[in-house]
Protein backbone atom coordinates (compact mmCIF):
# COMPACT_ATOMS: atom_id res chain seq x y z
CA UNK A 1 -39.07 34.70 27.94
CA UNK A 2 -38.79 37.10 25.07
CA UNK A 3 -40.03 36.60 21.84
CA UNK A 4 -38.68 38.29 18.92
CA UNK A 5 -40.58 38.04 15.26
CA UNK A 6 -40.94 34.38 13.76
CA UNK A 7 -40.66 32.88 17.44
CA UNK A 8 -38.37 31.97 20.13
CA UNK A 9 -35.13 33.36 21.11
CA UNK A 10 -34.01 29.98 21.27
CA UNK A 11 -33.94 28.43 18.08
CA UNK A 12 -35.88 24.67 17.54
CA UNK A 13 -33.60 22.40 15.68
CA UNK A 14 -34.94 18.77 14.08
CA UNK A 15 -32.72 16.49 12.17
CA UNK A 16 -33.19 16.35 8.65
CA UNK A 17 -32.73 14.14 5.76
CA UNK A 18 -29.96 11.88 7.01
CA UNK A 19 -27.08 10.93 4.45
CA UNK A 20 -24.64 7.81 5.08
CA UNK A 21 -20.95 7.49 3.20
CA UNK A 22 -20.19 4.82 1.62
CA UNK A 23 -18.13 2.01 2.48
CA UNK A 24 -15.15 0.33 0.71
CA UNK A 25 -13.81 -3.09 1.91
CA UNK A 26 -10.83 -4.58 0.42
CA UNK A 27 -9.62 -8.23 0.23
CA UNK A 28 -6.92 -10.56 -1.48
CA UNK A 29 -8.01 -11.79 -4.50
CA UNK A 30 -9.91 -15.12 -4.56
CA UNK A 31 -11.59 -17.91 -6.74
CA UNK A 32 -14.86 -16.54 -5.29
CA UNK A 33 -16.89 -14.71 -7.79
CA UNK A 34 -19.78 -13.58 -5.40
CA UNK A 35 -19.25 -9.93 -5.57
CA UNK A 36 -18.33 -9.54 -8.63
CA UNK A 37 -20.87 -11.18 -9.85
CA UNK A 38 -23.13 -9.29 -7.26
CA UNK A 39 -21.64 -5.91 -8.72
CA UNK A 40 -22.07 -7.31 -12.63
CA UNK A 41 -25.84 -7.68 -11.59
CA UNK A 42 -26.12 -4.12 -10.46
CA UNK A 43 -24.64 -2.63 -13.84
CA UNK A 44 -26.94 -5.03 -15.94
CA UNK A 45 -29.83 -3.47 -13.94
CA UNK A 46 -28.77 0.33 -14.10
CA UNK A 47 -28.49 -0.11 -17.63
CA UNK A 48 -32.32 -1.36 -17.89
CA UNK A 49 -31.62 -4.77 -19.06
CA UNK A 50 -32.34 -7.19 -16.12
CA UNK A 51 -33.19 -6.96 -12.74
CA UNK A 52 -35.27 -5.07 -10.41
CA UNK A 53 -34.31 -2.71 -7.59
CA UNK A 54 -35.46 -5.70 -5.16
CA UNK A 55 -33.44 -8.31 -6.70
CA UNK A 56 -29.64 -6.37 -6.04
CA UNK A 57 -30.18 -4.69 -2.58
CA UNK A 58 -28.70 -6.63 0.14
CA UNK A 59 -28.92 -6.85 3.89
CA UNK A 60 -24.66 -7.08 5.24
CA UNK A 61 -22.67 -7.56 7.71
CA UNK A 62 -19.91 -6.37 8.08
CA UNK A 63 -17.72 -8.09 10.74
CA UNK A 64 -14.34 -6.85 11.96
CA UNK A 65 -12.07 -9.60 13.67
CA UNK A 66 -8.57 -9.93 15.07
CA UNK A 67 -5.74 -12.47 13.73
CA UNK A 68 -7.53 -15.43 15.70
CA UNK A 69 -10.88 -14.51 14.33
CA UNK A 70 -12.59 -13.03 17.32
CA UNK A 71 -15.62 -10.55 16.33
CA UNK A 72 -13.89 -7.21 17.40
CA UNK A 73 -16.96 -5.27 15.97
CA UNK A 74 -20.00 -5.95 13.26
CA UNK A 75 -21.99 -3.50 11.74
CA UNK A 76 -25.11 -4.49 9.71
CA UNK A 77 -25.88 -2.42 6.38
CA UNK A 78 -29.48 -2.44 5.11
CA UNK A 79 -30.13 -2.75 1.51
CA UNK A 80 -26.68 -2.31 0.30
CA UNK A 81 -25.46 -2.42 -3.23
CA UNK A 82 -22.26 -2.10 -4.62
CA UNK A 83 -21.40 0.79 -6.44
CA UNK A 84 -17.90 0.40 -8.06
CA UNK A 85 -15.74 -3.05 -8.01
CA UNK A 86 -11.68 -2.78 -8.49
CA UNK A 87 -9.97 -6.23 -9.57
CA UNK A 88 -6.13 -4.59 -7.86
CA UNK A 89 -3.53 -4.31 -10.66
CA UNK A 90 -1.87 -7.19 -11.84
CA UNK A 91 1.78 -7.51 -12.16
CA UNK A 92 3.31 -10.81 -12.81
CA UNK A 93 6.77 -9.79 -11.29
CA UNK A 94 5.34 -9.22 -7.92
CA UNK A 95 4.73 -12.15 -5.32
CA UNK A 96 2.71 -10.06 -3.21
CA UNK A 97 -1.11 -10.59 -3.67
CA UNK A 98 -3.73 -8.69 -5.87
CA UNK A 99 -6.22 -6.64 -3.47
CA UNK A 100 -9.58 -6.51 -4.87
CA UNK A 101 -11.86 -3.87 -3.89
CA UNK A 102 -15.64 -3.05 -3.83
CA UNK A 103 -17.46 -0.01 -2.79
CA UNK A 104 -20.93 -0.45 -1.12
CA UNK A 105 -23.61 2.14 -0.89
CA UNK A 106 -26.15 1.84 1.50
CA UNK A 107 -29.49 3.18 3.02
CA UNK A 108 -28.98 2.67 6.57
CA UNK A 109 -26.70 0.77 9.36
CA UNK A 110 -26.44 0.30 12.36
CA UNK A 111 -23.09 -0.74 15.14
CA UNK A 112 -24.30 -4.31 16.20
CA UNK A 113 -21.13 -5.23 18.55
């Protein structure tokens, strides 16, 4: 094998710092104040007036299914928070339905089906 200066001809790759995008879910709007109130406690806490770091990351699932509710695929997010909640625009007018939205950020996950 030849060598040239610094090492081998063939070069030694690692993998690095790894980096994951984040996700954005949408959903018809609902009576159920979960995530927004899940998203309210993040912005109280990156302001510095209430919770802890502990207290607003989340273990998910996220679970795809079909129109008869069969799991098509799940993937599990580990200590997720959301990072920016959209109530959909309102317009009395319109009879279709307001689509809320919420973007998660996330330190790992993983494909579980």
């Amino acid at each position: 094998m030849q060598y040239f200066e610094g090492g081998s001809l063939i070069p030694n790759k690692s993998p690095g710092r790894l980096t994951f995008s984040d996700v954005t879910l949408e959903r018809g709007a609902t009576e159920d104040r979960d995530l927004f109130d899940w998203f309210q406690d993040v912005a109280i806490t990156s302001s510095g007036l209430g919770l802890t770091d502990v207290n607003y990351k989340r273990n998910l699932d996220i679970v795809q299914q079909d129109h008869d509710g069969t799991t098509l695929r799940r993937w599990s997010l580990s200590r997720a928070w959301p990072t920016k909640f959209v109530a959909g625009e309102w317009d009395n007018e319109s009879d279709e339905n307001v689509i809320e939205s919420v973007t998660l950020t996330h330190d790992f996950f993983e494909l579980v089906q």
